[in-house]
C-alpha atoms as a PDB file:
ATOM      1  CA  UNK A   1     -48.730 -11.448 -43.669  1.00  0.00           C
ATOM      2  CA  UNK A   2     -45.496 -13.018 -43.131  1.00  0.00           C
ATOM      3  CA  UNK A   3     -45.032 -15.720 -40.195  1.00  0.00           C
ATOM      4  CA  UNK A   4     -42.675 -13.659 -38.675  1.00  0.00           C
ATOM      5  CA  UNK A   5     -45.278 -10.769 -38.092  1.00  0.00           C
ATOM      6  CA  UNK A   6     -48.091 -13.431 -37.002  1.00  0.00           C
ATOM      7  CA  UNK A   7     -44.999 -14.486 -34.412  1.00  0.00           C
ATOM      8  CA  UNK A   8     -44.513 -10.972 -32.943  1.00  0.00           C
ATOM      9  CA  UNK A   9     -47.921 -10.382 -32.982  1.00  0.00           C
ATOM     10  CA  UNK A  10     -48.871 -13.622 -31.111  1.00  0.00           C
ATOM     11  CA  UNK A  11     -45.348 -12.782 -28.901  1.00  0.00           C
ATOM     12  CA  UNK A  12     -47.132  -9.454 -28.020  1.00  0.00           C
ATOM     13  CA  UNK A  13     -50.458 -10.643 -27.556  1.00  0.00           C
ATOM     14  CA  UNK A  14     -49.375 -13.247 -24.906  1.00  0.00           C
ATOM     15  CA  UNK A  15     -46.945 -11.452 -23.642  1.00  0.00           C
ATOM     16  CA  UNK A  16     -49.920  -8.544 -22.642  1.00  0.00           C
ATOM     17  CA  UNK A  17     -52.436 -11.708 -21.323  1.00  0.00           C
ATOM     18  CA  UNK A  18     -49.396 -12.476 -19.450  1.00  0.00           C
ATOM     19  CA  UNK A  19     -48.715  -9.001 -17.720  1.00  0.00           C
ATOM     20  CA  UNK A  20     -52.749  -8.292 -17.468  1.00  0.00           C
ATOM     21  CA  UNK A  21     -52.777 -11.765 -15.466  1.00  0.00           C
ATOM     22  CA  UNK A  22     -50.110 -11.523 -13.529  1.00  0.00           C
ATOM     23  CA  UNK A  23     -51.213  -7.430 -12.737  1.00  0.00           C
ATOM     24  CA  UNK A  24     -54.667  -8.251 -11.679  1.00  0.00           C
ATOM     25  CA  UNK A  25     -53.530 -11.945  -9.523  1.00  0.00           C
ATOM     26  CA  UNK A  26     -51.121  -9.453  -8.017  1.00  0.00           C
ATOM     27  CA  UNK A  27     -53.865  -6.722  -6.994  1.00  0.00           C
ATOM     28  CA  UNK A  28     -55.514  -8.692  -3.790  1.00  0.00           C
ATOM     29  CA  UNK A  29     -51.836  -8.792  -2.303  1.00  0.00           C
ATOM     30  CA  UNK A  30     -50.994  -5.702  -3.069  1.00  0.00           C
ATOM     31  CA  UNK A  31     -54.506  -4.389  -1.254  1.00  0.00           C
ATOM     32  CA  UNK A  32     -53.865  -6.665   1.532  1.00  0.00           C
ATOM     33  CA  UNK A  33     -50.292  -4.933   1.768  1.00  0.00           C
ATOM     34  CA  UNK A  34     -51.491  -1.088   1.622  1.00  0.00           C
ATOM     35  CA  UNK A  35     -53.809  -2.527   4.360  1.00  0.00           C
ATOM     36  CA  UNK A  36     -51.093  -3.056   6.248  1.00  0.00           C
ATOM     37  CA  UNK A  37     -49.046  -0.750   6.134  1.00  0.00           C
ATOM     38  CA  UNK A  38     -52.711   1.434   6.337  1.00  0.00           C
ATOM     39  CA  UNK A  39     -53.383  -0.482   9.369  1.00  0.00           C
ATOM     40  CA  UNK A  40     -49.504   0.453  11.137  1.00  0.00           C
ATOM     41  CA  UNK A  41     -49.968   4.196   9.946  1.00  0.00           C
ATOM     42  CA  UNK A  42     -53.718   4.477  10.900  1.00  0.00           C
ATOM     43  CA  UNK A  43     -54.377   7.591  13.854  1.00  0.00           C
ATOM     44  CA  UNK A  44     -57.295   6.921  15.544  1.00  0.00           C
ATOM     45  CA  UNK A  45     -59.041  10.461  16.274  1.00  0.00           C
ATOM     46  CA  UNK A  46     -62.054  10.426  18.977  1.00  0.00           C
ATOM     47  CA  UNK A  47     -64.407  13.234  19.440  1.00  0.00           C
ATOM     48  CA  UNK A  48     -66.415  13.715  22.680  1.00  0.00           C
ATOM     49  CA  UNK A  49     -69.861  15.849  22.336  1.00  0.00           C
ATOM     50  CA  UNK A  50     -70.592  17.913  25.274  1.00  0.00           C
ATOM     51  CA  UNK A  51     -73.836  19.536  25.842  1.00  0.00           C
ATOM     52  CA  UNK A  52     -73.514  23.546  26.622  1.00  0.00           C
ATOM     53  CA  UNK A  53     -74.604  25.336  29.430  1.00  0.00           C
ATOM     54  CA  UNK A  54     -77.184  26.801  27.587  1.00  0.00           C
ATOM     55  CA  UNK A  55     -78.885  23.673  26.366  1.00  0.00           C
ATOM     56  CA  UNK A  56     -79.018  21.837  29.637  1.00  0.00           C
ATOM     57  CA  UNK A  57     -80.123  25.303  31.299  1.00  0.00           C
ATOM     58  CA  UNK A  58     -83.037  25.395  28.772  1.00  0.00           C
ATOM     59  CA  UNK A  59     -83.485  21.610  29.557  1.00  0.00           C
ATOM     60  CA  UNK A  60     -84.265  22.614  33.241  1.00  0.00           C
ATOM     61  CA  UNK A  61     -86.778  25.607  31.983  1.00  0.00           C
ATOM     62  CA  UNK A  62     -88.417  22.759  29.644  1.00  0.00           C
ATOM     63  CA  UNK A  63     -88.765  20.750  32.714  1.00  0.00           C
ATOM     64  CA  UNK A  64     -89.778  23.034  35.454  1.00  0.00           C
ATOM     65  CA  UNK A  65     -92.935  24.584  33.177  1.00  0.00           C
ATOM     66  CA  UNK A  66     -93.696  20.895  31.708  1.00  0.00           C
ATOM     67  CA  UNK A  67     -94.186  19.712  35.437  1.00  0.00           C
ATOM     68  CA  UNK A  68     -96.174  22.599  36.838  1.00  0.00           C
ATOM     69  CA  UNK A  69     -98.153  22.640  33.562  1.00  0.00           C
ATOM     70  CA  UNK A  70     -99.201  18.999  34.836  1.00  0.00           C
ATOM     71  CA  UNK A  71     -99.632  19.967  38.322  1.00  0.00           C
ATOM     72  CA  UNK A  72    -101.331  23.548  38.312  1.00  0.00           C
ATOM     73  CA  UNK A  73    -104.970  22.345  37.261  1.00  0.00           C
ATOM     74  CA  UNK A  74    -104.874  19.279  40.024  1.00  0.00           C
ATOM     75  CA  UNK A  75    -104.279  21.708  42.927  1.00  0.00           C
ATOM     76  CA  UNK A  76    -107.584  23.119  44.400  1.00  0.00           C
ATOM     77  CA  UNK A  77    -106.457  26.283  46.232  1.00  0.00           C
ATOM     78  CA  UNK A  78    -105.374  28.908  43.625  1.00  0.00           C
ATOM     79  CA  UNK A  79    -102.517  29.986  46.055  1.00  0.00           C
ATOM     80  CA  UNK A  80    -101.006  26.857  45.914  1.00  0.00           C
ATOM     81  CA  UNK A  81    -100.370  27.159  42.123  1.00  0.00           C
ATOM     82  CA  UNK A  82     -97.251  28.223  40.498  1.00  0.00           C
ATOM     83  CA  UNK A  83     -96.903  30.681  38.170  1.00  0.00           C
ATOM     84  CA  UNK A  84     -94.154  31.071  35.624  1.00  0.00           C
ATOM     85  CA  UNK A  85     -93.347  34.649  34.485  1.00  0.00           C
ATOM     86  CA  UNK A  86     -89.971  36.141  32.590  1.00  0.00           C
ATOM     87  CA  UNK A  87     -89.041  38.811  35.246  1.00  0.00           C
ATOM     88  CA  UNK A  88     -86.512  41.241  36.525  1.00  0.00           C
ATOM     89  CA  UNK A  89     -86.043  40.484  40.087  1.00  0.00           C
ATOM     90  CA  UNK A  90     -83.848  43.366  42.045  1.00  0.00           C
ATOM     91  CA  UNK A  91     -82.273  42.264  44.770  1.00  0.00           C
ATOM     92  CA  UNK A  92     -80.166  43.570  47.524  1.00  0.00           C
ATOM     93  CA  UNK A  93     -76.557  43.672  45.950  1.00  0.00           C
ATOM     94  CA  UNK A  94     -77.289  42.838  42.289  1.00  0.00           C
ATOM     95  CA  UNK A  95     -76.102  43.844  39.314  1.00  0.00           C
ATOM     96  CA  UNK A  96     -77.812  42.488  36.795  1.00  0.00           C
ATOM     97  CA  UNK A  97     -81.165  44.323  37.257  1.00  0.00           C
ATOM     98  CA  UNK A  98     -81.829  44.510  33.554  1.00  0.00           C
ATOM     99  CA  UNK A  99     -81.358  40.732  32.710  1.00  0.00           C
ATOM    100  CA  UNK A 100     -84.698  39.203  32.837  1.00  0.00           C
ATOM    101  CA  UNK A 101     -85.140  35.379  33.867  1.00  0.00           C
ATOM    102  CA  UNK A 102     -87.636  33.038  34.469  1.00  0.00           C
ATOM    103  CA  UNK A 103     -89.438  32.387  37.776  1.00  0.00           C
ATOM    104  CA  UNK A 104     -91.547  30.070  38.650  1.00  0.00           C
ATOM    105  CA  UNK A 105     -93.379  30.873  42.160  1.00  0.00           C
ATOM    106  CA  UNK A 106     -96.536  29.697  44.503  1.00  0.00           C
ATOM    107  CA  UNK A 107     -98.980  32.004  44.104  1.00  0.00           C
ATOM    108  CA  UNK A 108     -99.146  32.567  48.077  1.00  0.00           C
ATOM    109  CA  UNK A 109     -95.513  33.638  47.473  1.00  0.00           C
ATOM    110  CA  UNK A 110     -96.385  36.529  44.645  1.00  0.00           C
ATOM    111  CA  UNK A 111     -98.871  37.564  45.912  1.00  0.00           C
ATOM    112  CA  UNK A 112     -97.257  38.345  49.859  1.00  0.00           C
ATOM    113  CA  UNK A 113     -94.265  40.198  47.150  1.00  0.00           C
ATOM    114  CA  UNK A 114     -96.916  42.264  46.021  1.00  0.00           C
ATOM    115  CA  UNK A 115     -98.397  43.062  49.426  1.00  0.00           C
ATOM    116  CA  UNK A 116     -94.963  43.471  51.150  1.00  0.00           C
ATOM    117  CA  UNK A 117     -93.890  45.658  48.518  1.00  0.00           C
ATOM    118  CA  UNK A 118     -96.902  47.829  48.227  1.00  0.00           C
ATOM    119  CA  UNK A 119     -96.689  48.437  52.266  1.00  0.00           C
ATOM    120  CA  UNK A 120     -92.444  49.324  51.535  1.00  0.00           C
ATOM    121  CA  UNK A 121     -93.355  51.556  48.863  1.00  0.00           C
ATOM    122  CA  UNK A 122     -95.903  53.828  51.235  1.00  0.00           C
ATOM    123  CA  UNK A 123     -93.774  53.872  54.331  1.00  0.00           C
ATOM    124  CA  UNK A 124     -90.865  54.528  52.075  1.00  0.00           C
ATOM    125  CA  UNK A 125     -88.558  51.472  53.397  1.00  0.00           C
ATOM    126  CA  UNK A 126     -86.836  49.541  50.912  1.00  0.00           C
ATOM    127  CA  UNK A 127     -88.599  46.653  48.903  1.00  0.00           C
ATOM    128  CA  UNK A 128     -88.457  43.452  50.466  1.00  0.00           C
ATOM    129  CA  UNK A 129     -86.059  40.876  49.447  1.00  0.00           C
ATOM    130  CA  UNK A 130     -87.129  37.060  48.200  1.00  0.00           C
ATOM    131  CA  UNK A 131     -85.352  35.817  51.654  1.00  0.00           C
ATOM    132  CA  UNK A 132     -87.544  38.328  53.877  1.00  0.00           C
ATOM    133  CA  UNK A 133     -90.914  36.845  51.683  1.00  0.00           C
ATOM    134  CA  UNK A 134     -89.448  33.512  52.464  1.00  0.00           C
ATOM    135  CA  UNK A 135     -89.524  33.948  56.292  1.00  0.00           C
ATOM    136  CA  UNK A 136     -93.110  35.728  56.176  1.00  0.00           C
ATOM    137  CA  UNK A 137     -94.586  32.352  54.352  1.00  0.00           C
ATOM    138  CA  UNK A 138     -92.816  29.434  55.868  1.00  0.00           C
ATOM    139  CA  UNK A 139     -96.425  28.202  57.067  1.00  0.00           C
ATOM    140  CA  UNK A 140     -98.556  28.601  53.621  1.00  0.00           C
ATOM    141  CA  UNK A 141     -95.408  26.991  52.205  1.00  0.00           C
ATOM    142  CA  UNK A 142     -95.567  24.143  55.081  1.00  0.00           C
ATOM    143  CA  UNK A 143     -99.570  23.735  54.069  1.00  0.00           C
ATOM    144  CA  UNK A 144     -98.296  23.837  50.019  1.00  0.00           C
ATOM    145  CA  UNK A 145     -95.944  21.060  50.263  1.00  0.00           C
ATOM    146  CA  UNK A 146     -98.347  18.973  52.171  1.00  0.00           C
ATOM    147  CA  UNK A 147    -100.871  19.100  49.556  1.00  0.00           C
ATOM    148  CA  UNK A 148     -98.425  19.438  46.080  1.00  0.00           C
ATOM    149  CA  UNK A 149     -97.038  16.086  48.136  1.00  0.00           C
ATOM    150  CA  UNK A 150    -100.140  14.291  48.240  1.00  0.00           C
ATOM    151  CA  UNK A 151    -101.162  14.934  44.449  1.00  0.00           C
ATOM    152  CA  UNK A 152     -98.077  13.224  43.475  1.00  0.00           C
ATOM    153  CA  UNK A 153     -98.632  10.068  45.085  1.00  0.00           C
ATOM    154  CA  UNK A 154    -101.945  10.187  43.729  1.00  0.00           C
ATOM    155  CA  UNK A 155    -100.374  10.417  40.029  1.00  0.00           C
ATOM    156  CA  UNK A 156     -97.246   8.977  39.475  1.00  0.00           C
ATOM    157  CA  UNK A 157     -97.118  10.944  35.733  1.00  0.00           C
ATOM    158  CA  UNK A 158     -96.456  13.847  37.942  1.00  0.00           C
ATOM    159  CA  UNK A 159     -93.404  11.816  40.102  1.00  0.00           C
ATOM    160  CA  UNK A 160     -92.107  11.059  36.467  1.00  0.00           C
ATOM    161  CA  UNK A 161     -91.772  14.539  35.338  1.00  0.00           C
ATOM    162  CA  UNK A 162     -90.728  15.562  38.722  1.00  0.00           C
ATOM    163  CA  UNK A 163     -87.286  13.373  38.540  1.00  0.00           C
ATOM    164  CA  UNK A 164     -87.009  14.609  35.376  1.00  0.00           C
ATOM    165  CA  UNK A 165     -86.836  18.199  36.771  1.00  0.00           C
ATOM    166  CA  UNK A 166     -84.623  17.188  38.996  1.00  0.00           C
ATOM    167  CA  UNK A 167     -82.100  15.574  36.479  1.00  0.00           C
ATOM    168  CA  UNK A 168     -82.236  17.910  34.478  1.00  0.00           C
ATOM    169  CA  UNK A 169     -81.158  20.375  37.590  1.00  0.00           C
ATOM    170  CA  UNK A 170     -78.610  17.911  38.389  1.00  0.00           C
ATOM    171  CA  UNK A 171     -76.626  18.049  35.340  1.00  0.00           C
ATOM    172  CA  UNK A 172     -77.051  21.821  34.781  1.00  0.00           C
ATOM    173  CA  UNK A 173     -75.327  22.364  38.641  1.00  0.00           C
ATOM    174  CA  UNK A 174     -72.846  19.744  37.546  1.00  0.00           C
ATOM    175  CA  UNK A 175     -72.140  21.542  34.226  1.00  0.00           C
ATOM    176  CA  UNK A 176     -71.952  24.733  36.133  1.00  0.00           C
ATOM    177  CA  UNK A 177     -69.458  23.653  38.609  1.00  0.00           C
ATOM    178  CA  UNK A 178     -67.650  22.059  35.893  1.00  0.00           C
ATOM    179  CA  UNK A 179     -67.262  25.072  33.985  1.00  0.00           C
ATOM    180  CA  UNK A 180     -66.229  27.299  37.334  1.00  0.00           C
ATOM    181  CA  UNK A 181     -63.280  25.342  38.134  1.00  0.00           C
END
């Protein structure tokens, strides 16, 4: 090989270190410049969860049954217990009669539905509405409260769950409300 040809060879060969040196020293500032002009063209997008009406309505059904689950076997007098059923409840002026739901009701109060029903059915008066029950219990519901009230101060587990029932109804209502407006 001539000395020219080992010239241009060593010519090329240095002048590639030089552009792979000078390519990769170059690299970190161009990065830091992309991040830059990243950093002036960046769009910040925020997204909010919400929890549907549906969840924090089964929240509230979760609740309710957890807490008289807890409560039902520490009340002596089997009227005082509550009873959770999936029902169709007609009232006066519905009309969603086929839509079943879950209540949860004293035993006292069922059981006085029954009765009061039974006695509309024979006379051939109209069943009795849940606000017409209401007014024909008032005291059993007095003598209910009095003792349901006492078995949570005995056992604070049931206070717990209780509040938590009562969150849960909380942001349901608000929920509700919200999505009214």
């Amino acid at each position: 090989m001539s000395i020219f040809k080992l010239r241009q060879i060593n010519t090329k060969l240095v002048i590639s270190y030089l552009l792979l040196a000078s390519t990769l020293s170059a690299q970190p500032v161009l990065a830091e410049q992309k991040k830059v002009k990243a950093d002036e063209n960046l769009e910040v997008i925020q997204v909010y969860g919400e929890k549907p009406l549906t969840f924090l309505l089964d929240q509230v059904k979760m609740a309710e049954l957890d807490f008289y689950d807890s409560l039902n076997p520490l009340i002596e007098n089997p009227e005082y217990q509550v009873t959770c059923r999936r029902e169709r409840r007609q009232e006066i002026g519905s009309t969603s009669l086929r839509i079943k739901q879950t209540y949860c009701l004293p035993n006292y109060f069922r059981n006085r539905m029954a009765q009061e029903t039974q006695e509309a059915m024979l006379s051939g008066r109209p069943n009795p509405t849940s606000a017409q029950i209401d007014a024909l219990v008032v005291r059993k519901k007095e003598q209910a409260y009095a003792e349901i009230t006492k078995i949570i101060e005995q056992h604070p587990e049931l206070l717990e769950k209780l509040l938590k029932l009562e969150k849960a109804k909380v942001a349901y209502e608000e929920k509700l409300a919200e999505t009214e407006k």
